[in-house]
C-alpha atoms as a PDB file:
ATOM      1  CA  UNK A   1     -23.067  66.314  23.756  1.00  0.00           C
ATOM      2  CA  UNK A   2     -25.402  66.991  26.604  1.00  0.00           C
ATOM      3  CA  UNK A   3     -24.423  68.356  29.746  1.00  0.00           C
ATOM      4  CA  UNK A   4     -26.685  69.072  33.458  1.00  0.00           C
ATOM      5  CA  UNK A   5     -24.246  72.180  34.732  1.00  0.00           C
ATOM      6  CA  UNK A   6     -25.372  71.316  38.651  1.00  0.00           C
ATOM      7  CA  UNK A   7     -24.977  73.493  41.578  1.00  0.00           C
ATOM      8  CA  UNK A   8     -23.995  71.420  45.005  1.00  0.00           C
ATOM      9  CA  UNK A   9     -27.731  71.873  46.140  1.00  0.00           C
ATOM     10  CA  UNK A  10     -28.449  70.181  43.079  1.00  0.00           C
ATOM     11  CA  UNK A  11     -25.861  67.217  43.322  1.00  0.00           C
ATOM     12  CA  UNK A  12     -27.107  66.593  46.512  1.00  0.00           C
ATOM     13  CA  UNK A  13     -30.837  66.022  45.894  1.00  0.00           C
ATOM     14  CA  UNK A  14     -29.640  64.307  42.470  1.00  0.00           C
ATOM     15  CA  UNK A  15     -28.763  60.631  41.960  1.00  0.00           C
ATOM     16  CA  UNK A  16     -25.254  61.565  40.339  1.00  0.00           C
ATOM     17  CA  UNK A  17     -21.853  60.622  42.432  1.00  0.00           C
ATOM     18  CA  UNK A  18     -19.627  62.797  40.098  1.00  0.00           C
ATOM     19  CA  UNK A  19     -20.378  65.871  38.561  1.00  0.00           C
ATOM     20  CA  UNK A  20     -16.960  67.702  36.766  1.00  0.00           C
ATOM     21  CA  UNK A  21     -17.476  71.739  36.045  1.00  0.00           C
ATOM     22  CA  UNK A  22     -15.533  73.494  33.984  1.00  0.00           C
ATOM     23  CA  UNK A  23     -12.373  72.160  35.030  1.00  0.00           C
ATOM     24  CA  UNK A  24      -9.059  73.398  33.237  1.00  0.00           C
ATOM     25  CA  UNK A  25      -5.520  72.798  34.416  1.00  0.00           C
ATOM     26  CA  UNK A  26      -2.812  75.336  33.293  1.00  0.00           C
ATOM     27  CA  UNK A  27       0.901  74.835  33.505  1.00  0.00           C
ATOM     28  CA  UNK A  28       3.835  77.255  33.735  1.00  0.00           C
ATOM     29  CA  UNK A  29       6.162  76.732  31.064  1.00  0.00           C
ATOM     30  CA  UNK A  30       9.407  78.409  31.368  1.00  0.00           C
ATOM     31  CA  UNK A  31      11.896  78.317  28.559  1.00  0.00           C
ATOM     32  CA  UNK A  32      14.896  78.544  30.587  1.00  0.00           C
ATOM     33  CA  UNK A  33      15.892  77.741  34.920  1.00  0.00           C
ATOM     34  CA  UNK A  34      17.102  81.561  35.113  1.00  0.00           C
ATOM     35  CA  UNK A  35      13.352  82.595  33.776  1.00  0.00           C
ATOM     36  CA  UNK A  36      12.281  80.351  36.712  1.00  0.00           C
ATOM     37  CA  UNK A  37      14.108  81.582  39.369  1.00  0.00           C
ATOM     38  CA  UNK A  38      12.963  85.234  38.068  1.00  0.00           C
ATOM     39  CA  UNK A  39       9.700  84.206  38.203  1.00  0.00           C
ATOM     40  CA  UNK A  40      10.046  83.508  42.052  1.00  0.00           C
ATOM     41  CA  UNK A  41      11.829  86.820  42.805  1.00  0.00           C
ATOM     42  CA  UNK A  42       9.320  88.875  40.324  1.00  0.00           C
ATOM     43  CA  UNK A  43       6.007  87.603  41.135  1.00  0.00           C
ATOM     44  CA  UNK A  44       4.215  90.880  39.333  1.00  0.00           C
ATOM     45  CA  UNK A  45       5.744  90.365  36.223  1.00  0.00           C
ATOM     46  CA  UNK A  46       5.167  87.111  33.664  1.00  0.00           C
ATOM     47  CA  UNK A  47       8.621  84.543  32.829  1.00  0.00           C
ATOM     48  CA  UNK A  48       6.584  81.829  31.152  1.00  0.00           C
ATOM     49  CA  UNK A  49       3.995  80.755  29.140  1.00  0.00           C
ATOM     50  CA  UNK A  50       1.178  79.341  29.522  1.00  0.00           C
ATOM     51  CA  UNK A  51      -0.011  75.752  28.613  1.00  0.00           C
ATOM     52  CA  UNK A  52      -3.887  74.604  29.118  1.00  0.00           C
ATOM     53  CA  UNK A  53      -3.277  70.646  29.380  1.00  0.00           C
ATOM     54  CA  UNK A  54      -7.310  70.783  30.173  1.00  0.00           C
ATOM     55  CA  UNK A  55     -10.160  73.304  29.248  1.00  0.00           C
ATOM     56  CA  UNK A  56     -13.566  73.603  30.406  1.00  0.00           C
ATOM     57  CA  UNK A  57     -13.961  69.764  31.082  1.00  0.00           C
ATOM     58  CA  UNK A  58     -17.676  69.131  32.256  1.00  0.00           C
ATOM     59  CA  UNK A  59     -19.664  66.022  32.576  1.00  0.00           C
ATOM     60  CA  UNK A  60     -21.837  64.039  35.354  1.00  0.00           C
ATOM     61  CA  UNK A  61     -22.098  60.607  36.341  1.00  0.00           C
ATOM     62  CA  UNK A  62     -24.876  58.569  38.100  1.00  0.00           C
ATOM     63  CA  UNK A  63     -24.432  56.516  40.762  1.00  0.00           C
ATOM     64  CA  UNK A  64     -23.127  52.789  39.387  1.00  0.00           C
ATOM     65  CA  UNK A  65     -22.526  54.305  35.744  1.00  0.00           C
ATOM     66  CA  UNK A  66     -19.201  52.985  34.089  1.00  0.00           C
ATOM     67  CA  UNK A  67     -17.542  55.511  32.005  1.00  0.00           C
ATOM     68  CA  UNK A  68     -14.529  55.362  30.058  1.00  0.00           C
ATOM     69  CA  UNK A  69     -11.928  58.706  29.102  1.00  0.00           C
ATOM     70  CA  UNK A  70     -10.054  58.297  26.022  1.00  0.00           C
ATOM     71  CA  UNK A  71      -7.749  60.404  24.242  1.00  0.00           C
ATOM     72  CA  UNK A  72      -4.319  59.676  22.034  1.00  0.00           C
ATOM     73  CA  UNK A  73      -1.213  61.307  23.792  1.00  0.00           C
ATOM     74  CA  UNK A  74      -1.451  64.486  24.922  1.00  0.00           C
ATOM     75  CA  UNK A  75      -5.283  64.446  25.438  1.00  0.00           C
ATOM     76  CA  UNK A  76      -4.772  65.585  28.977  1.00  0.00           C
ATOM     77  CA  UNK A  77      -5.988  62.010  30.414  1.00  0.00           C
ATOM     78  CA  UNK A  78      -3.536  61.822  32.989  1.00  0.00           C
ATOM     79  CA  UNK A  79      -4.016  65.242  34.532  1.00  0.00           C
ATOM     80  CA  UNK A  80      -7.535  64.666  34.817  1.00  0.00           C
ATOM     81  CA  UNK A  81      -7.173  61.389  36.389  1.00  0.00           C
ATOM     82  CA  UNK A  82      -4.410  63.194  38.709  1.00  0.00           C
ATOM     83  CA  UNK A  83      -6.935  65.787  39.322  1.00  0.00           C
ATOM     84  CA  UNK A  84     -10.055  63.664  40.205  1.00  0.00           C
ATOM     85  CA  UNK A  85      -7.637  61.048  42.017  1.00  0.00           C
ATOM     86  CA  UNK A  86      -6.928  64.414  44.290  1.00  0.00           C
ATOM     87  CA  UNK A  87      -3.035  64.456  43.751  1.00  0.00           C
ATOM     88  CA  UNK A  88      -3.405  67.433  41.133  1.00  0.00           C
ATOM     89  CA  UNK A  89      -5.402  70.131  41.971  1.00  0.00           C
ATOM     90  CA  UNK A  90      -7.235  72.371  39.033  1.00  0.00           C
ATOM     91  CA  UNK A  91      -6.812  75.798  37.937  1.00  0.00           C
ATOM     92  CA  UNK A  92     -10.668  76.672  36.926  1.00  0.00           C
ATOM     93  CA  UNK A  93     -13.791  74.751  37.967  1.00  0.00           C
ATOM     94  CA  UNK A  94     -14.752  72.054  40.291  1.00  0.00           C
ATOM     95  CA  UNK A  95     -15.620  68.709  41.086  1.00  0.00           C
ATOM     96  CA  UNK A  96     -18.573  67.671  42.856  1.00  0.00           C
ATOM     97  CA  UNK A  97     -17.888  64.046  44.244  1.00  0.00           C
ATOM     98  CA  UNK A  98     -20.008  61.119  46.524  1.00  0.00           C
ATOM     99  CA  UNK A  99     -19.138  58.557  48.782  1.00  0.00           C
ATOM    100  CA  UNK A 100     -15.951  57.000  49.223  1.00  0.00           C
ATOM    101  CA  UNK A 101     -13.355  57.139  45.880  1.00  0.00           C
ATOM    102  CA  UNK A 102     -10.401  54.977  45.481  1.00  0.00           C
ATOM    103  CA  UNK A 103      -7.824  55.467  42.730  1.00  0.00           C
ATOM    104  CA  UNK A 104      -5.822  52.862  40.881  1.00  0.00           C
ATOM    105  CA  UNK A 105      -2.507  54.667  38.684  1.00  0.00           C
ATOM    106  CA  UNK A 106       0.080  52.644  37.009  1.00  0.00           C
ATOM    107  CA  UNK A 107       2.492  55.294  38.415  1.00  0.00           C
ATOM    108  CA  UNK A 108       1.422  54.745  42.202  1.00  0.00           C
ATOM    109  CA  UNK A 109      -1.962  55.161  44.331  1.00  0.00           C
ATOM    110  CA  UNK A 110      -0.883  57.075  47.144  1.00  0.00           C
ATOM    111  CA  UNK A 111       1.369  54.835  48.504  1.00  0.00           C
ATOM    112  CA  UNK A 112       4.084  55.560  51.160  1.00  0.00           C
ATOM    113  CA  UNK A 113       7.508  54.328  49.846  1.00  0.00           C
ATOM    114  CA  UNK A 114       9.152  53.218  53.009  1.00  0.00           C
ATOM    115  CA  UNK A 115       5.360  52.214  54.479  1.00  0.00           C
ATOM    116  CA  UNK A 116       5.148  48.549  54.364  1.00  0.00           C
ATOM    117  CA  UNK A 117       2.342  46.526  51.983  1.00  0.00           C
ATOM    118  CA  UNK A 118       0.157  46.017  55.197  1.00  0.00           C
ATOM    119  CA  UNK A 119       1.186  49.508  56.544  1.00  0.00           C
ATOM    120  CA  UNK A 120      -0.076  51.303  53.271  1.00  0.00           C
ATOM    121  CA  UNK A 121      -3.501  49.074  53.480  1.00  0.00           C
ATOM    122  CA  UNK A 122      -4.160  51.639  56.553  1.00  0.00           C
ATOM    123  CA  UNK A 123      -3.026  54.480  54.868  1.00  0.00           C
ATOM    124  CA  UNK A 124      -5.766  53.830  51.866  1.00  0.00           C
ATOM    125  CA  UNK A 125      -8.062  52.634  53.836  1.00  0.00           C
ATOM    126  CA  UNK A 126      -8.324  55.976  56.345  1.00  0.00           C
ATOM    127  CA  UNK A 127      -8.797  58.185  53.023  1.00  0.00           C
ATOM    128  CA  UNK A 128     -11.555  56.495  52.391  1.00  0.00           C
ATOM    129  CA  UNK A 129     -12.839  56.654  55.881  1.00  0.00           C
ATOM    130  CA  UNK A 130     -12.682  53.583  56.689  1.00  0.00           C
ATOM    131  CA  UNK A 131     -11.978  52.417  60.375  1.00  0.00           C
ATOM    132  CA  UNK A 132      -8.819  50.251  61.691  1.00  0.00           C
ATOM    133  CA  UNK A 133     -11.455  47.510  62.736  1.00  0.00           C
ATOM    134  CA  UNK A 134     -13.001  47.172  59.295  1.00  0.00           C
ATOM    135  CA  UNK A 135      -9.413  47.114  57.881  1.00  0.00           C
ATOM    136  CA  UNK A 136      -8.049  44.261  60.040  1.00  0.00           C
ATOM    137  CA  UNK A 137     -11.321  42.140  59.332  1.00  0.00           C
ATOM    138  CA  UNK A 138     -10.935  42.518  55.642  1.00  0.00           C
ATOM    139  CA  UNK A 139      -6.517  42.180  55.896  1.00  0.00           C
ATOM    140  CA  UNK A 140      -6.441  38.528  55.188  1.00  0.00           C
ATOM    141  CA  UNK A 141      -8.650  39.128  52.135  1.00  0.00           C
ATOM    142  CA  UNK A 142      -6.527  41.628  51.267  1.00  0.00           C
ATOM    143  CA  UNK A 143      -2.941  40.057  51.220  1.00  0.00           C
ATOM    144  CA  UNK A 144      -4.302  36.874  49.401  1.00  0.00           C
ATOM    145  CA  UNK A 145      -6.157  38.888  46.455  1.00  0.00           C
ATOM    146  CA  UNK A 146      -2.717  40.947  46.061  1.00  0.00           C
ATOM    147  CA  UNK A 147      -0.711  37.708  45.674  1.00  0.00           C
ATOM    148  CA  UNK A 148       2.382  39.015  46.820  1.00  0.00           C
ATOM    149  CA  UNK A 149       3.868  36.767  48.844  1.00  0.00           C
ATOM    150  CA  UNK A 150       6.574  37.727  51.920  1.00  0.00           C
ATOM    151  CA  UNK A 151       6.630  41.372  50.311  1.00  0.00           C
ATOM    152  CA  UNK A 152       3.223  41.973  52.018  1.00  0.00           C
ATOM    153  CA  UNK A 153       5.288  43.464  55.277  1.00  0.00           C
ATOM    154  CA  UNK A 154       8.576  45.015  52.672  1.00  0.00           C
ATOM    155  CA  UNK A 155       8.762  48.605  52.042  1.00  0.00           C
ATOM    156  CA  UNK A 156       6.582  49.492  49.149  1.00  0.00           C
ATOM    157  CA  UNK A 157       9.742  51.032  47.326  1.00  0.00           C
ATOM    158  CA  UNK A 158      11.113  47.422  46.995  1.00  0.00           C
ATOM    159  CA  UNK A 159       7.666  47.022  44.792  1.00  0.00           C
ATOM    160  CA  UNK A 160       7.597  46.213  40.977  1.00  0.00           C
ATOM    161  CA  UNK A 161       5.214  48.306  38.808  1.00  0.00           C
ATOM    162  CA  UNK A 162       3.066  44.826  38.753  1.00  0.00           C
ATOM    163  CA  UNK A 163       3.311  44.557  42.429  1.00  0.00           C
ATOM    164  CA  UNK A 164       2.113  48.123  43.000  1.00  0.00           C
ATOM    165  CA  UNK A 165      -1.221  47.813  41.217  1.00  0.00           C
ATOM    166  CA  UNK A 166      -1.697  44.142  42.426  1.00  0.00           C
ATOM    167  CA  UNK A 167      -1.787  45.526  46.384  1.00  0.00           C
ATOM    168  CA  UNK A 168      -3.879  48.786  45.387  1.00  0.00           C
ATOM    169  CA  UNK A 169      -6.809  46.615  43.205  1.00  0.00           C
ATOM    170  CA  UNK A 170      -6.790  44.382  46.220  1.00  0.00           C
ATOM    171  CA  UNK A 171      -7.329  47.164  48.613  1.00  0.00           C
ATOM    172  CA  UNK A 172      -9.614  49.010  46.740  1.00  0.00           C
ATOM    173  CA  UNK A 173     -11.891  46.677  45.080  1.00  0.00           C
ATOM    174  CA  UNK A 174     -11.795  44.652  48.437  1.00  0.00           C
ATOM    175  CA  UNK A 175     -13.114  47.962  50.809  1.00  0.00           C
ATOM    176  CA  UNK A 176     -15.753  48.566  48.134  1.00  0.00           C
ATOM    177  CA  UNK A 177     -15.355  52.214  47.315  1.00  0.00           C
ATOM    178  CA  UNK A 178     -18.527  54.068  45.929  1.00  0.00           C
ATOM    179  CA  UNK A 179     -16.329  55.420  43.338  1.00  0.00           C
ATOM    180  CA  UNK A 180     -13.288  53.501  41.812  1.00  0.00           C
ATOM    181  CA  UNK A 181     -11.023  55.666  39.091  1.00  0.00           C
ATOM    182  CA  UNK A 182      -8.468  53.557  37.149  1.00  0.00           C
ATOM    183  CA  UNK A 183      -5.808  54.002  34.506  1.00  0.00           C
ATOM    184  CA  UNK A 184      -3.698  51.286  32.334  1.00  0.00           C
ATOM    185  CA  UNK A 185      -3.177  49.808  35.498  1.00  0.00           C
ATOM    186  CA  UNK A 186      -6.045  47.513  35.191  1.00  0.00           C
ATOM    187  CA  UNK A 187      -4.255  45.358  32.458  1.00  0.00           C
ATOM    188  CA  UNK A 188      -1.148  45.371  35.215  1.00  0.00           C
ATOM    189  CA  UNK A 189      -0.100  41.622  36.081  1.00  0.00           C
ATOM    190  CA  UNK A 190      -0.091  38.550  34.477  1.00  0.00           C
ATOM    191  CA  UNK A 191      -3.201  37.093  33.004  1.00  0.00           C
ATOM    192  CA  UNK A 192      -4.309  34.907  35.544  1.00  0.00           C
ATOM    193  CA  UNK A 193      -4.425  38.726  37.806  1.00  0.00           C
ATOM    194  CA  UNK A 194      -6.016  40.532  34.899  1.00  0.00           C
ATOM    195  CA  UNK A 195      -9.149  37.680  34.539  1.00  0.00           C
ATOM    196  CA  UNK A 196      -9.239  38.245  38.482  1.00  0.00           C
ATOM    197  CA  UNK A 197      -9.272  41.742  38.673  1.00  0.00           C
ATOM    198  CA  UNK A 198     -11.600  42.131  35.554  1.00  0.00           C
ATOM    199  CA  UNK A 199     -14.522  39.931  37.921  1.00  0.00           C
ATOM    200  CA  UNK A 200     -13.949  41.446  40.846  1.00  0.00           C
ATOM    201  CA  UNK A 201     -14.495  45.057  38.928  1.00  0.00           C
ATOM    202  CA  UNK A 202     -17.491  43.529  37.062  1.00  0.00           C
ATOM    203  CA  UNK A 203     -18.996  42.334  40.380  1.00  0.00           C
ATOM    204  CA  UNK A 204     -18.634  45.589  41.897  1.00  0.00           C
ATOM    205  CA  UNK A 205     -20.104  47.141  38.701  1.00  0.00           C
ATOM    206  CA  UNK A 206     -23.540  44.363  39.409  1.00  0.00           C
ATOM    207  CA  UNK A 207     -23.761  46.043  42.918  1.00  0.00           C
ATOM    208  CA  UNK A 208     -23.959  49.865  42.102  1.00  0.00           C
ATOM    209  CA  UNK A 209     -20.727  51.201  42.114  1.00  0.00           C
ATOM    210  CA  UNK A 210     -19.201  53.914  39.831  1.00  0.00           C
ATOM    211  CA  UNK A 211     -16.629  53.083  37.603  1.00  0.00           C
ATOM    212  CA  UNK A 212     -14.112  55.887  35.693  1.00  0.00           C
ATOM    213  CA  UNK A 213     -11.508  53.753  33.701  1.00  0.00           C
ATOM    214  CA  UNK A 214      -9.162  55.871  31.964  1.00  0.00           C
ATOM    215  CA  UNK A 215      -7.402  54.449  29.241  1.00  0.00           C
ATOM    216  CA  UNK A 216      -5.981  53.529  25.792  1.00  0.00           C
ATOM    217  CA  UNK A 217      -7.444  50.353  24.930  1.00  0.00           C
ATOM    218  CA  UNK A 218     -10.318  50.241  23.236  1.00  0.00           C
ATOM    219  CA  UNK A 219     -10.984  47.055  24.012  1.00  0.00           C
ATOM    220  CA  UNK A 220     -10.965  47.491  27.612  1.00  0.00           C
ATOM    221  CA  UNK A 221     -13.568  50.220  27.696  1.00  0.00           C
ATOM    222  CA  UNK A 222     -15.932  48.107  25.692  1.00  0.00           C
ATOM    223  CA  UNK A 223     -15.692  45.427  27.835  1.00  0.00           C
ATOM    224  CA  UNK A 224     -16.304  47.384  30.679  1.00  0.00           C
ATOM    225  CA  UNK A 225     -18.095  51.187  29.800  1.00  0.00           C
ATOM    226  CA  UNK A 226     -21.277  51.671  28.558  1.00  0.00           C
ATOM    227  CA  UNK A 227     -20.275  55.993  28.116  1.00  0.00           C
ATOM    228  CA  UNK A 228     -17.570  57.684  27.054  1.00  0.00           C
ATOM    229  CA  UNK A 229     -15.518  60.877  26.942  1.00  0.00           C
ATOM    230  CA  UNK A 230     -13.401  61.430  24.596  1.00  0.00           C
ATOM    231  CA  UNK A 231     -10.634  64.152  24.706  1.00  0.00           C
ATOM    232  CA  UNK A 232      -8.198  66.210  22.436  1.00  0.00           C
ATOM    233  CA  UNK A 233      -5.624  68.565  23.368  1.00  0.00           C
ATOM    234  CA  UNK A 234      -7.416  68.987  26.564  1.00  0.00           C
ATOM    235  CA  UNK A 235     -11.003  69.623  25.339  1.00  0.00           C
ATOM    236  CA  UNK A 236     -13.886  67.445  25.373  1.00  0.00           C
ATOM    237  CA  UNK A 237     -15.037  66.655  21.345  1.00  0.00           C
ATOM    238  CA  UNK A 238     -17.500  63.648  22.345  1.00  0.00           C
ATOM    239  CA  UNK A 239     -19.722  62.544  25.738  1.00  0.00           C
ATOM    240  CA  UNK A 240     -22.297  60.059  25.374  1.00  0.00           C
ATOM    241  CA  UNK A 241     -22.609  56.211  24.310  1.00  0.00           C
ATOM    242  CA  UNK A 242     -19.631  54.389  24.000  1.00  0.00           C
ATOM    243  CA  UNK A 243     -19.820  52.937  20.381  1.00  0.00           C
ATOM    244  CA  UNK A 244     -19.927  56.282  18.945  1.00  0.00           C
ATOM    245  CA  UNK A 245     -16.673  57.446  21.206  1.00  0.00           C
ATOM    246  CA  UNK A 246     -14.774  54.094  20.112  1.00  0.00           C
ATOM    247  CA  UNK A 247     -15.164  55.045  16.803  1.00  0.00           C
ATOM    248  CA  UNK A 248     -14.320  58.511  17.052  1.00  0.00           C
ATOM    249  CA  UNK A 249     -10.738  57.839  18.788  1.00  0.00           C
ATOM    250  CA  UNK A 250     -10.069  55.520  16.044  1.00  0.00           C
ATOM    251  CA  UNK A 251     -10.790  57.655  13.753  1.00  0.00           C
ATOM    252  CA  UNK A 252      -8.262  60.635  15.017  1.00  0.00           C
ATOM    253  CA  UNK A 253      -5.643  58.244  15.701  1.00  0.00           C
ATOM    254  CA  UNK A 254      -2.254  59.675  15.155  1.00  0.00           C
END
């Protein structure tokens, strides 16, 4: 494993869009609610232990590189997606990011529950800095590539799972982010949406952008990553070409 340790200076002048230093994410784990509520009245003194879910995570990405994280249960791929999605911040280190970055989770993707489908459209839209006007030319796009009928203008907490992910691909890979991060969500929907959502992401791919797919399927990272990290019990034990990593995960599989 190689890895360019880069100082912002650096990044800048570089051709990288993603550069992850050192990051580690440590949890409190308390063993009962009283050592909790201690913990809260006692702040000099210690209630829990502590559980690394992530240590010293480092690697950079160019600008239009696809990379896929893999890891069995308990790698610690979900914190680090939470963490580089910005809904999780870490305990050690840093992340170094460029351009615009939209996040697709099975679990959500920043949606407001009692926000409407077209009201959350804005909401993604200004985190990635994109203006009203640019939005509103690009809503019609939108609402047909999510497919979801009359629920376009329902709360998003009347949503499905499916329906979740089918509005945030169509936002996301309709705005063009410069970075896109996705989990299992991209095999959300049934297969006529998948074979959609796979092209669009594979067209995006042919015009430069950077692609993070974190995941279980092999399958789906070979069809899509040309790198890969691969993690155990929160520590890095392969970066580089993708083969390699494929056959390392299979290898440890529980």
């Amino acid at each position: 494993m190689s890895y360019e340790a880069l100082s912002m200076e650096s990044f800048m002048e570089s051709d990288y869009s993603l550069s992850i230093r050192n990051v580690g994410k440590m949890f409190h784990l308390y063993s009962s609610s009283k050592d909790r509520l201690k913990q809260q009245i006692f702040r000099h003194k210690k209630f829990y232990d502590e559980f690394w879910a992530l240590q010293n995570i480092s690697f950079n990405m160019e600008r239009g590189e696809s990379r896929g994280i893999l890891g069995h249960n308990g790698a610690g791929k979900s914190t680090l997606f939470r963490i580089l999605a910005g809904t999780m911040k870490p305990t050690a280190g840093d992340i170094l990011l460029r351009g615009r970055v939209g996040a697709i989770m099975t679990m959500g993707s920043g949606f407001r529950q009692d926000f409407t489908g077209r009201e959350n459209v804005y909401v993604l839209s200004a985190l990635m800095n994109i203006s009203r006007d640019q939005v509103d030319d690009q809503m019609d796009t939108i609402r047909e590539f999510a497919d979801i009928g009359i629920f376009f203008d329902s709360p998003i907490r009347t949503y499905s799972t499916g329906m979740v992910a089918r509005l945030a691909f169509a936002v996301y890979t309709t705005l063009s982010p410069d970075i896109l991060i996705v989990d299992e969500a991209i095999n959300v929907g049934d297969a006529d949406f998948q074979k959609k959502c796979h092209g669009h992401v594979s067209d995006l791919l042919n015009k430069g952008m950077t692609f993070l797919l974190v995941s279980h399927s092999p399958a789906i990272v070979r069809q899509f990553c040309k790198k890969a990290t691969v993690l155990e019990k929160g520590k890095v034990i392969y970066d580089g070409d993708v083969e390699p990593a494929l056959e390392l995960y299979n290898r440890t599989r529980p």
